[in-house]
Protein backbone atom coordinates (compact mmCIF):
# COMPACT_ATOMS: atom_id res chain seq x y z
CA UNK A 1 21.71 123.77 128.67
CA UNK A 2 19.44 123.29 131.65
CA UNK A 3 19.27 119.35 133.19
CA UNK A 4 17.20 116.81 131.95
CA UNK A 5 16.81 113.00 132.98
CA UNK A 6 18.36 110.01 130.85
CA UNK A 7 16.42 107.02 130.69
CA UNK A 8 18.77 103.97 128.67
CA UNK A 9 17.18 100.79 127.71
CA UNK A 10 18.68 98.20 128.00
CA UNK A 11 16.46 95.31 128.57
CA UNK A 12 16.80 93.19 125.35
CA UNK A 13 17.80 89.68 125.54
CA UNK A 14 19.70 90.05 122.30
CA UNK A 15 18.81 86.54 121.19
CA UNK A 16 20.45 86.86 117.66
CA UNK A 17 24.12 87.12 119.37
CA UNK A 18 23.14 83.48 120.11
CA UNK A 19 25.79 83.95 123.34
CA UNK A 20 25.10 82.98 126.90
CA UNK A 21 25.82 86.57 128.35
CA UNK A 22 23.07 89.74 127.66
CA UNK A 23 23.80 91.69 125.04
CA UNK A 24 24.72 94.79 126.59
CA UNK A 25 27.39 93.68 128.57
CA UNK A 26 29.64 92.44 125.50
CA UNK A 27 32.31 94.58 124.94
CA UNK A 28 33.14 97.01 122.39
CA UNK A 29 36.65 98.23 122.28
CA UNK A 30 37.36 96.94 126.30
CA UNK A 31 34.20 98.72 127.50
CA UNK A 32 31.02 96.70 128.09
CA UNK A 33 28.63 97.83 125.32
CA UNK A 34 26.66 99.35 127.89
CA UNK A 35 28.84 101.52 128.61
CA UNK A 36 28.88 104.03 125.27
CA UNK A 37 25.80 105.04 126.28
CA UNK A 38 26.25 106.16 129.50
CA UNK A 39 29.25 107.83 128.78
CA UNK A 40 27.09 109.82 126.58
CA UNK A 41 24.52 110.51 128.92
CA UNK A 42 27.63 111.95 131.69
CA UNK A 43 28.73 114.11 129.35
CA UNK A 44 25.38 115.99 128.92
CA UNK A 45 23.91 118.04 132.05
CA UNK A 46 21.88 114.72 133.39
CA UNK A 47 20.44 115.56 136.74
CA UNK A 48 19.08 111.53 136.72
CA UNK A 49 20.42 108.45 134.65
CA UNK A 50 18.29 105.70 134.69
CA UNK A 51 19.06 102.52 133.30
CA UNK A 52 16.11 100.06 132.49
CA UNK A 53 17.34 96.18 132.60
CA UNK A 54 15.38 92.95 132.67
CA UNK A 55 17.21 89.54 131.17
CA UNK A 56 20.48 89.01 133.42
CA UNK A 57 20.26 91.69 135.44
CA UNK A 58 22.17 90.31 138.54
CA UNK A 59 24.89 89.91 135.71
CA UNK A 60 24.62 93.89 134.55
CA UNK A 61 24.37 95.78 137.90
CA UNK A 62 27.84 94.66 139.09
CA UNK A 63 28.97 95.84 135.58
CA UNK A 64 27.59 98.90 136.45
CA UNK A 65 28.17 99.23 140.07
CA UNK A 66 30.59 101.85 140.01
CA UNK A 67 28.46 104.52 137.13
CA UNK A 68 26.26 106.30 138.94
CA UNK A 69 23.28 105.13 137.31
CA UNK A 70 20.23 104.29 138.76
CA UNK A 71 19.00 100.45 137.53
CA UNK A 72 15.34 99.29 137.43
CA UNK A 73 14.19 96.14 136.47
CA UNK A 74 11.35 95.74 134.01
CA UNK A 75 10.65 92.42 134.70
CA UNK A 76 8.63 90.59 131.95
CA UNK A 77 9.50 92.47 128.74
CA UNK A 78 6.75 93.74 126.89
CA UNK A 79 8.32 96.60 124.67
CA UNK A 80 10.22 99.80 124.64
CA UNK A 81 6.46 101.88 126.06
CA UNK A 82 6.79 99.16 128.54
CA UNK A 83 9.99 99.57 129.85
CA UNK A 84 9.75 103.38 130.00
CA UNK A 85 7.09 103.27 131.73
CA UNK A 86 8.89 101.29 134.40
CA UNK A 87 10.87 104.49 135.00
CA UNK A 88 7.82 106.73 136.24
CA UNK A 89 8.23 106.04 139.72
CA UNK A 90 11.96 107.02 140.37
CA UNK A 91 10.72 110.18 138.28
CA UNK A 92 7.52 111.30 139.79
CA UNK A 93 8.73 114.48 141.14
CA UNK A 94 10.84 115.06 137.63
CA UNK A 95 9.88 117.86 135.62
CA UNK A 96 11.36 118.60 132.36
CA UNK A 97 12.57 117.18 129.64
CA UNK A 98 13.62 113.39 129.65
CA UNK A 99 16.13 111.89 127.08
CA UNK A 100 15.82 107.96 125.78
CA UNK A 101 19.24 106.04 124.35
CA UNK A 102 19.35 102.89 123.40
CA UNK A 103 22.00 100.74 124.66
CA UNK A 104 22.66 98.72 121.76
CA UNK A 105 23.08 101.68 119.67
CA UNK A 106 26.86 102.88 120.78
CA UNK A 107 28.24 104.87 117.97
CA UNK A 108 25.65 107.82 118.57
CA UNK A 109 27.97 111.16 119.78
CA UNK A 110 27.43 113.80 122.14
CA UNK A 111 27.19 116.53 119.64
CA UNK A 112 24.50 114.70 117.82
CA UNK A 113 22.26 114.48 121.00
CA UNK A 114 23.03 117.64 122.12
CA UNK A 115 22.01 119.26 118.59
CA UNK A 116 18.77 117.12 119.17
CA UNK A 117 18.38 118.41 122.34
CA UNK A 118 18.81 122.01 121.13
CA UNK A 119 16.22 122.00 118.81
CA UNK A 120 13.65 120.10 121.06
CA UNK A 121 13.88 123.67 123.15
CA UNK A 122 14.57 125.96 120.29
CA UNK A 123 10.88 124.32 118.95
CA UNK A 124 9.61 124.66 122.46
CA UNK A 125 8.50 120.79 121.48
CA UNK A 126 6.73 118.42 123.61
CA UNK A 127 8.39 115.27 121.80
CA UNK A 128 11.54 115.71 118.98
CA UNK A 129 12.94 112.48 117.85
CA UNK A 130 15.94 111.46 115.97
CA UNK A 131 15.13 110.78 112.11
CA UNK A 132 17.32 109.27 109.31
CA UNK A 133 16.94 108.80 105.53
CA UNK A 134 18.42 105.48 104.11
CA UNK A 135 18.79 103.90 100.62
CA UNK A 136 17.55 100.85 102.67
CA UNK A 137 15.42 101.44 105.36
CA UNK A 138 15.25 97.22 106.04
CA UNK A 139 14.32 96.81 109.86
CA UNK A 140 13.54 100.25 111.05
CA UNK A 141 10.23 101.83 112.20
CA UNK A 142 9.08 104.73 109.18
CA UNK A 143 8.07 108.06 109.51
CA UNK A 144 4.98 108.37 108.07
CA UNK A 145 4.38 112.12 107.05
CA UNK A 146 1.02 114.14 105.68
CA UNK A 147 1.01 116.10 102.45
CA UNK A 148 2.93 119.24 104.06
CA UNK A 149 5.47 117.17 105.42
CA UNK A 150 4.17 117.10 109.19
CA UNK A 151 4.90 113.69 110.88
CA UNK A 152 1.70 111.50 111.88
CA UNK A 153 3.24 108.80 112.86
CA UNK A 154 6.11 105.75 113.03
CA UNK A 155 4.90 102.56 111.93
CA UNK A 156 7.08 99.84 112.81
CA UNK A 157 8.37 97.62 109.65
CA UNK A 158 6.49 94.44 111.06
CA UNK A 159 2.98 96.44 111.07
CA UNK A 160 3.80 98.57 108.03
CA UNK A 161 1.80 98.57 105.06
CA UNK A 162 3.61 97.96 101.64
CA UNK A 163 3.70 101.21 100.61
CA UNK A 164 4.73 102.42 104.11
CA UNK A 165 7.25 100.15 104.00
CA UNK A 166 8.44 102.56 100.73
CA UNK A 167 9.42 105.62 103.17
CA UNK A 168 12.98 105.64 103.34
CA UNK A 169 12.95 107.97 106.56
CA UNK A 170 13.46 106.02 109.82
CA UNK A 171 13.17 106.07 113.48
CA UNK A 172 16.68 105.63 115.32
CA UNK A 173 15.18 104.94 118.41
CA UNK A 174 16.41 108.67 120.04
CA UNK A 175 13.78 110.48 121.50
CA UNK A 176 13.86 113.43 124.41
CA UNK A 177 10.30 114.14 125.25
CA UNK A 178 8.71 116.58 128.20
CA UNK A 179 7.99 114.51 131.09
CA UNK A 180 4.46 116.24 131.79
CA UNK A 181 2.98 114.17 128.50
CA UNK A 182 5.43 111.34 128.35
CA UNK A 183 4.19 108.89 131.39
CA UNK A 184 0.72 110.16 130.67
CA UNK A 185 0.85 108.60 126.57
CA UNK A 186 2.99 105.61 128.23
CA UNK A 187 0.13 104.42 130.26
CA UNK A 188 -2.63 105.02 127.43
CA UNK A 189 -0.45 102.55 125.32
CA UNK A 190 -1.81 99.50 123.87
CA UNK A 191 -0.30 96.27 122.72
CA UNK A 192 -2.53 95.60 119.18
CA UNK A 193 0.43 95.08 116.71
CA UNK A 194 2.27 92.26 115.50
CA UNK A 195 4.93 91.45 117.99
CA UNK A 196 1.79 92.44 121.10
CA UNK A 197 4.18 94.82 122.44
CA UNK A 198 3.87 98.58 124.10
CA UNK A 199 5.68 100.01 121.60
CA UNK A 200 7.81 104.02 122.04
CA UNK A 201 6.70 104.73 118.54
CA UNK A 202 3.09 105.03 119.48
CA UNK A 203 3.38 108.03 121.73
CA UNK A 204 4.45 109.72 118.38
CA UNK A 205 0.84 109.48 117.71
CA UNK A 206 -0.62 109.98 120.77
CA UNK A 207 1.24 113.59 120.88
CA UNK A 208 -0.02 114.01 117.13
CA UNK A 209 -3.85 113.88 118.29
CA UNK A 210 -3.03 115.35 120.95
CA UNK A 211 -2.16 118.93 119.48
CA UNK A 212 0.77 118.77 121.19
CA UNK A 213 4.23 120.28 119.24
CA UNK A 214 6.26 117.91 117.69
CA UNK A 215 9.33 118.02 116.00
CA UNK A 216 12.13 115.84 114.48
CA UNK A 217 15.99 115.99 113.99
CA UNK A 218 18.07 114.33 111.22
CA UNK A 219 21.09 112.09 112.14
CA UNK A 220 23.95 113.75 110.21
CA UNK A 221 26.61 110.84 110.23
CA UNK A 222 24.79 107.20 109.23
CA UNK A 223 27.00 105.51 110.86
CA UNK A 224 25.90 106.47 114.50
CA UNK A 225 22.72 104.88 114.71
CA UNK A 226 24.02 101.22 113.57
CA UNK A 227 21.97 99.08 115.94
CA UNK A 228 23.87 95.82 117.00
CA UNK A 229 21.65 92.74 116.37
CA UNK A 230 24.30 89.81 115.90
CA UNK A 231 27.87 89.16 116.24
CA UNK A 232 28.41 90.48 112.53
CA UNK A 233 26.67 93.95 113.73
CA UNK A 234 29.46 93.79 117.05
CA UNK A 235 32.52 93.47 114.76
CA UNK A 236 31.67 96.35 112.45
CA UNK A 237 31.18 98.74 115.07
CA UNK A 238 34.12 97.41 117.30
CA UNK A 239 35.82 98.84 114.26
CA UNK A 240 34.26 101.89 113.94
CA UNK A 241 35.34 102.78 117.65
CA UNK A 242 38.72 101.68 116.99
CA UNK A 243 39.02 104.19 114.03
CA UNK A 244 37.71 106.88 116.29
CA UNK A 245 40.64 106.03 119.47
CA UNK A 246 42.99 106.13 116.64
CA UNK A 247 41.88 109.18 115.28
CA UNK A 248 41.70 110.46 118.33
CA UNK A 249 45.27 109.21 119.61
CA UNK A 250 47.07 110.68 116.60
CA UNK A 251 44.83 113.99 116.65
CA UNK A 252 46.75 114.41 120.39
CA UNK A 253 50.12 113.64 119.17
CA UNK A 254 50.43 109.44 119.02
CA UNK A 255 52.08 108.67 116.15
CA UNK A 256 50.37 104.84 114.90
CA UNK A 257 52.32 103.46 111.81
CA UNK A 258 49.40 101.67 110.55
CA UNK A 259 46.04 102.52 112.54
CA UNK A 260 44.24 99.90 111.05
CA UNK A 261 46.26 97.25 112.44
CA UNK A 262 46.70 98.62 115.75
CA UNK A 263 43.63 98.39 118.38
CA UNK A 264 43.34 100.82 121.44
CA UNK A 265 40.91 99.42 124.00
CA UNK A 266 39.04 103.02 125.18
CA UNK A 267 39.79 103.12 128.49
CA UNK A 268 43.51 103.34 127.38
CA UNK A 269 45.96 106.71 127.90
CA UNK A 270 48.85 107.81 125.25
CA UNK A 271 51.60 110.58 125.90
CA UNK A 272 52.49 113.08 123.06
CA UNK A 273 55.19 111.65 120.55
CA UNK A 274 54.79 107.75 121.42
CA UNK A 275 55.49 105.78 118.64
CA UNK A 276 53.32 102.52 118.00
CA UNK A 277 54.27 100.50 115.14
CA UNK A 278 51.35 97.92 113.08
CA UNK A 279 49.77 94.68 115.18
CA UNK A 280 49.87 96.01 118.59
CA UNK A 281 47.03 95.60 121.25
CA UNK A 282 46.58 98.14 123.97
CA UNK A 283 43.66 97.08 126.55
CA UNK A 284 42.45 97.70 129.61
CA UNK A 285 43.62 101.03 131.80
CA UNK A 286 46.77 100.91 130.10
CA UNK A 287 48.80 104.10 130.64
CA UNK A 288 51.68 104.75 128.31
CA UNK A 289 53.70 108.00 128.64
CA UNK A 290 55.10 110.15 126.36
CA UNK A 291 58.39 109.50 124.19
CA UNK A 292 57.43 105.30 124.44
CA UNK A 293 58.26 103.05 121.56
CA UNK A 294 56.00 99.94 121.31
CA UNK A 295 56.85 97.98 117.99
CA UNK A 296 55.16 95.45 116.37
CA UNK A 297 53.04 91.99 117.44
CA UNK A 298 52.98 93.06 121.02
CA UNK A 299 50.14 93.18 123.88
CA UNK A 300 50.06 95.38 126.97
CA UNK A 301 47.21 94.98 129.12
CA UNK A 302 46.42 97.31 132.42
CA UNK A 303 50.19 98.19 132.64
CA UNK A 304 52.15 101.61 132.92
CA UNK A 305 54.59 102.91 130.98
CA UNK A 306 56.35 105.85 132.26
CA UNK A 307 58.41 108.32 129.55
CA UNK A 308 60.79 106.82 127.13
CA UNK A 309 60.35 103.28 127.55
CA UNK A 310 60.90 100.83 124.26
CA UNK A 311 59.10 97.35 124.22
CA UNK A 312 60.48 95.60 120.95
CA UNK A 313 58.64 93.44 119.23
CA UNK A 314 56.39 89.86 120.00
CA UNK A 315 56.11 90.87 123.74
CA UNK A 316 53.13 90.49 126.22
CA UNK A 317 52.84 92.62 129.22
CA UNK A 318 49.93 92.52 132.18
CA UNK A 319 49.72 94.19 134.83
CA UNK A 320 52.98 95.43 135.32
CA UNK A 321 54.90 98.93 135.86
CA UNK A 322 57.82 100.37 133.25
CA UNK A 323 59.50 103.27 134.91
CA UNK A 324 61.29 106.55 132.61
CA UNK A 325 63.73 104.37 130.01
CA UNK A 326 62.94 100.52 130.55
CA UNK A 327 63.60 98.13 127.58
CA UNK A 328 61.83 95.24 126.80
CA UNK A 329 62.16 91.96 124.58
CA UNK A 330 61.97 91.28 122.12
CA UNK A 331 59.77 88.10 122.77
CA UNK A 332 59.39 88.60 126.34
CA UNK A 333 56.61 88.47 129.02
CA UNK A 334 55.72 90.40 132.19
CA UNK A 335 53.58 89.09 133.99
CA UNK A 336 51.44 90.61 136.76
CA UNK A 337 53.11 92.52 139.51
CA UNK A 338 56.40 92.91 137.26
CA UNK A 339 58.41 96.50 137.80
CA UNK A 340 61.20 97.72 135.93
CA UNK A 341 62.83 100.85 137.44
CA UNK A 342 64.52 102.96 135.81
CA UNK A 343 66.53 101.95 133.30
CA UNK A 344 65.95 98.48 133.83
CA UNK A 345 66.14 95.39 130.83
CA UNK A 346 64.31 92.68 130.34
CA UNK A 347 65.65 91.14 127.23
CA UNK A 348 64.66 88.28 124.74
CA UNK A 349 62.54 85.46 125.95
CA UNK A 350 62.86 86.60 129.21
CA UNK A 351 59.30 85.93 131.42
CA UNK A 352 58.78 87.58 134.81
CA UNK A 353 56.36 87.20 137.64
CA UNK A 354 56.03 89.24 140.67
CA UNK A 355 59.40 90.74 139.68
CA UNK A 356 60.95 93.88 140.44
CA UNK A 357 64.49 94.47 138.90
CA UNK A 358 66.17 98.17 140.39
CA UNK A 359 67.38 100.93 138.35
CA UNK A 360 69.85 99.40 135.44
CA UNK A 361 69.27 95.94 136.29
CA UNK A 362 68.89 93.64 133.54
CA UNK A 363 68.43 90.34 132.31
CA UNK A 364 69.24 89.60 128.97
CA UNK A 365 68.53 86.54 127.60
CA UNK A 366 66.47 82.63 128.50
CA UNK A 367 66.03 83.56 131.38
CA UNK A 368 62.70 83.05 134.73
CA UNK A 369 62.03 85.75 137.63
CA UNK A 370 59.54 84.57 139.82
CA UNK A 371 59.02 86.31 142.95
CA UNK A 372 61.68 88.07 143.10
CA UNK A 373 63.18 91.72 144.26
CA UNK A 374 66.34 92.63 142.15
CA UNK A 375 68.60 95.79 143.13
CA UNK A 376 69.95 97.88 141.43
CA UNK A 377 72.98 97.50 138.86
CA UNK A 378 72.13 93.58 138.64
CA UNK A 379 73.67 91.72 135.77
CA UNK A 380 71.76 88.72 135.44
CA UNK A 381 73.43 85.75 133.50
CA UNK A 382 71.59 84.18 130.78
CA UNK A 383 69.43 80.78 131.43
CA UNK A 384 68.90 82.08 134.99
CA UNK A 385 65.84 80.57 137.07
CA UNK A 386 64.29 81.87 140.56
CA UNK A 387 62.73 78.45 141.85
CA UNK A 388 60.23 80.06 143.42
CA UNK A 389 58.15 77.36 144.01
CA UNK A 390 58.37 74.26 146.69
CA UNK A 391 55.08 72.09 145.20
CA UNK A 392 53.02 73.86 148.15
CA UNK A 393 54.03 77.74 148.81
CA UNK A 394 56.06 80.37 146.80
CA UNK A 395 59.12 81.92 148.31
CA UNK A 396 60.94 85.07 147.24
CA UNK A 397 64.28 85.48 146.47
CA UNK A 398 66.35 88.59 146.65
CA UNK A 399 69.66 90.10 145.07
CA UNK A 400 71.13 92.89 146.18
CA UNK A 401 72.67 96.06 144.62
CA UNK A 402 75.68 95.08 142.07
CA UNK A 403 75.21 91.71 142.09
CA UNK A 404 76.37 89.90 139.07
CA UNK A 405 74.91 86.61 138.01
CA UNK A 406 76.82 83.81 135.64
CA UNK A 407 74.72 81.99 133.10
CA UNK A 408 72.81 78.86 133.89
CA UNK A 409 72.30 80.48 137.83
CA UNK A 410 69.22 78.64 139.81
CA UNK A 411 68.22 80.30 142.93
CA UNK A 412 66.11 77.58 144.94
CA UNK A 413 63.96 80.42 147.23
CA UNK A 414 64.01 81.74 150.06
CA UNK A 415 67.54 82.70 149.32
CA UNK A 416 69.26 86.59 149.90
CA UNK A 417 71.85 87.50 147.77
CA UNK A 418 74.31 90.29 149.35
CA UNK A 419 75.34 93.55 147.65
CA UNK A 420 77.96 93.05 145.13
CA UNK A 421 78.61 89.83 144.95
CA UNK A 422 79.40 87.30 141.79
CA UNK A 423 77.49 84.02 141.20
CA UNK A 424 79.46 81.58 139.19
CA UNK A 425 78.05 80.32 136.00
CA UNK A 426 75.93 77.25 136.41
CA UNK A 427 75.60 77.34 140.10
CA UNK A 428 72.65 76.53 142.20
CA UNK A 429 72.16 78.52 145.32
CA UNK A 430 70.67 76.89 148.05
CA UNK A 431 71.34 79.33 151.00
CA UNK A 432 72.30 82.92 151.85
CA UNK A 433 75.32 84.05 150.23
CA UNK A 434 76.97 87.15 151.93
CA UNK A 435 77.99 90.63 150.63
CA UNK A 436 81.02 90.75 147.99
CA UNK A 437 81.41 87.48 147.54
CA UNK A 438 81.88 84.47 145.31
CA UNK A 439 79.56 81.81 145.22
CA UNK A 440 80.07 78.48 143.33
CA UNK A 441 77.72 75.13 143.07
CA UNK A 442 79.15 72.90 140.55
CA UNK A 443 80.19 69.22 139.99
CA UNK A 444 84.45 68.94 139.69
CA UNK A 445 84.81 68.63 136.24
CA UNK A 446 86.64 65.65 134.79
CA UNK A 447 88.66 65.17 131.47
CA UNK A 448 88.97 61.57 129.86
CA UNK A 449 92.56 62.33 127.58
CA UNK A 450 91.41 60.86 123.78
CA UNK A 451 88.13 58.71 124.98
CA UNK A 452 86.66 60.87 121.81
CA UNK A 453 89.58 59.45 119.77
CA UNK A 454 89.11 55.72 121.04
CA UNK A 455 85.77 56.27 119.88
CA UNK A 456 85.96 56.95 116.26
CA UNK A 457 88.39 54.75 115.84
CA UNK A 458 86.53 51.64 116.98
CA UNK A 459 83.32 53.33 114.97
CA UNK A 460 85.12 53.81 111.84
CA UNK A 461 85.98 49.59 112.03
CA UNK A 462 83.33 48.80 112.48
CA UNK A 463 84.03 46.39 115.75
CA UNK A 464 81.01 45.71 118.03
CA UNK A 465 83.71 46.81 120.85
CA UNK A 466 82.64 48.99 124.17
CA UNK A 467 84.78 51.66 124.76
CA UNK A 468 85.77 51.60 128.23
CA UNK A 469 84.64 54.68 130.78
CA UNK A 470 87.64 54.30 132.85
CA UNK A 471 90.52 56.47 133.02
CA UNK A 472 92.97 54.72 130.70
């Protein structure tokens, strides 16, 4: 396939989403919507892609900064002719074919534009477009055809006659036309129609008087050329490309219990035999390896899961790195900058922070790591808090190899615990405590022989008596 140019538009407003942001740059699946179509476009030989903006476009190049895309700004939109036309410049020297997307139109597939492609230079055409035929054509441009069948022209629903507006074939909006007549109808357009816009459609005409050859392709899937108007139009594609990373997932060797409860953000990565039970979220540039359990009720965002790791069930994870055999939770959370070596065990309602716990460490149960580096072989006690934070600044606290921590353990930070040595239950550690050995930090306990007795007693008669604190 020799290289042609992309041109996407994406200059709508998108004023039935009724949102403050553009509609382009909500996301589908993790990815700005945007996004779909230039993924397309990169995976077809595109020596140029060109994307046209105009509302919030100081909000879409940033988006956008690292695609490389070329953005120009329409300005005042007047139309889809219009914003094409803005494109003429950055291709002047261009010749050849030139491809048009829509970016609110996501769901399209390479395949489908490539077969359109194929038969624009099988036909030799100078303009092929993508055609469908619906039961209810509500909203789209029609093809308007002669007696033999030849296309004359699209008429666009608003300007459409009432027995035009009969013609169940439609426009999708997906044309790839030869540059040599494509700026030359673009600047001929004219804006007498309904909406007074420069509309695409009419070069479809233009090439028709012309002479020129023109030629159409038929969608073969429907569901590809679902246009995205309103929030309603968002969530039933966001599910359509969450049935597709499923699909895809299981098609490379992901087992997912229930796919329809489970949603994998696209930008995500699964190893071979993972097993992902119903209700989880994967998002962002989450990597999980292969052999991983993930079970039910649980979100992992932008972490990395190396082989064989198990995250039970009601946890939340960001950010954070889970090296070969890690267990987590149940109802735990990692927050960012959290690693688990290998090994390593972060148990129920456990929540870390800027944590790293060495190979077979583990913390069990109730417990806070905040800013902390753990060693390796690192039992630490349940209710156990890092108190990493003075009111002003954080401060990190450390525990060596083989260091074994009693329940109800604070660590007021800085504070360095040595290699191998024991923390006595309830303790709080206030300074440096040295290799191999005991620390303790508690109150002498004191036992009141039969106060509990006294007690009773002088409940049970009732007598308005205080029981004395003393030691008698």
């Amino acid at each position: 396939m020799t290289t042609i140019a992309t041109v996407i538009l994406a200059a709508g407003l998108g004023k039935r989403m009724q949102s403050k942001r553009v509609k382009v740059l909500h996301p589908i699946a993790g990815r700005p919507m945007i996004r779909y179509s230039i993924d397309a476009a990169r995976k077809l030989p595109s020596d140029r892609i060109i994307v046209v903006v105009a509302h919030q476009a100081e909000a879409v190049k940033p988006i956008l900064a690292d695609q490389p895309v070329e953005i120009i700004h329409q300005g005042r939109p007047l139309g889809t002719g219009h914003a094409v036309l803005q494109t003429e410049p950055a291709l002047a020297d261009f010749r050849g074919p030139i491809l048009i997307l829509n970016a609110d139109v996501p769901l399209i597939t390479v395949e489908t534009i490539r077969s359109m492609i194929n038969t624009h230079r099988k036909q030799e055409a100078d303009l092929t477009f993508l055609t469908a035929t619906l039961s209810d054509p509500s909203g789209y441009g029609r093809v308007i055809r002669d007696s033999e069948g030849r296309v004359i022209a699209v008429v666009e629903e608003k300007d459409a006659q009432p027995h035009q507006r009969a013609v169940r074939e439609i426009n999708t909006g997906f044309y790839i036309v030869e540059s040599a007549f494509l700026f030359g109808a673009l600047r001929e357009l004219k804006a007498d129609n309904t909406q007074q816009e420069y509309y695409l459609t009419d070069i479809v005409t233009m090439a028709v008087r012309q002479g020129l050859k023109l030629n159409t392709a038929e969608v073969g899937c429907l569901e590809e050329i679902i246009g995205i108007n309103n929030r309603a139009d968002l969530v039933r594609i966001e599910k359509i490309v969450y049935r597709r990373i499923a699909e895809r997932h299981m098609t490379e060797g992901v087992t997912l219990l229930d796919p329809d409860t489970i949603w994998i953000e696209a930008d995500v990565v699964i190893g071979r035999d993972t097993l992902i039970y119903p209700n989880v979220r994967l998002e962002g540039a989450s990597r999980i390896g292969e052999d991983c359990v993930i079970r039910s009720h649980t979100r992992i965002s932008n972490c990395r899961l190396e082989t064989g790791v198990t995250v039970n069930d009601s946890c939340v994870l960001a950010e954070s790195v889970l090296e070969d055999g890690a267990t987590v939770g149940p109802f735990a959370r990692l927050r960012p900058g959290t690693m688990l070596h290998k090994g390593a065990k972060i148990g129920n309602f456990v929540e870390t922070k800027r944590a790293e716990l060495g190979e077979g460490s583990k913390a069990n149960h109730l417990t806070y790591l905040g800013d902390a580096v753990i060693g390796k072989e690192v039992n630490i006690g349940a209710g156990t808090i890092t108190c990493n934070y003075d009111g002003i600044r954080k401060h990190q606290t450390v525990i060596e190899d083989e260091v074994f921590v009693g329940s109800d353990a604070q660590f007021v930070a800085p504070v360095r615990i040595g290699r191998g040595a024991v923390i006595g239950a309830g303790s709080t550690i206030t300074k440096d405590v040295p290799p191999d050995s005991l620390a303790l930090s508690r109150a002498k306990q004191e036992v009141k022989k039969d106060w509990a007795k006294r007690r009773k007693k002088a409940k049970g008669k009732g007598k308005k008596e205080t029981v004395k604190s003393g030691k008698d």
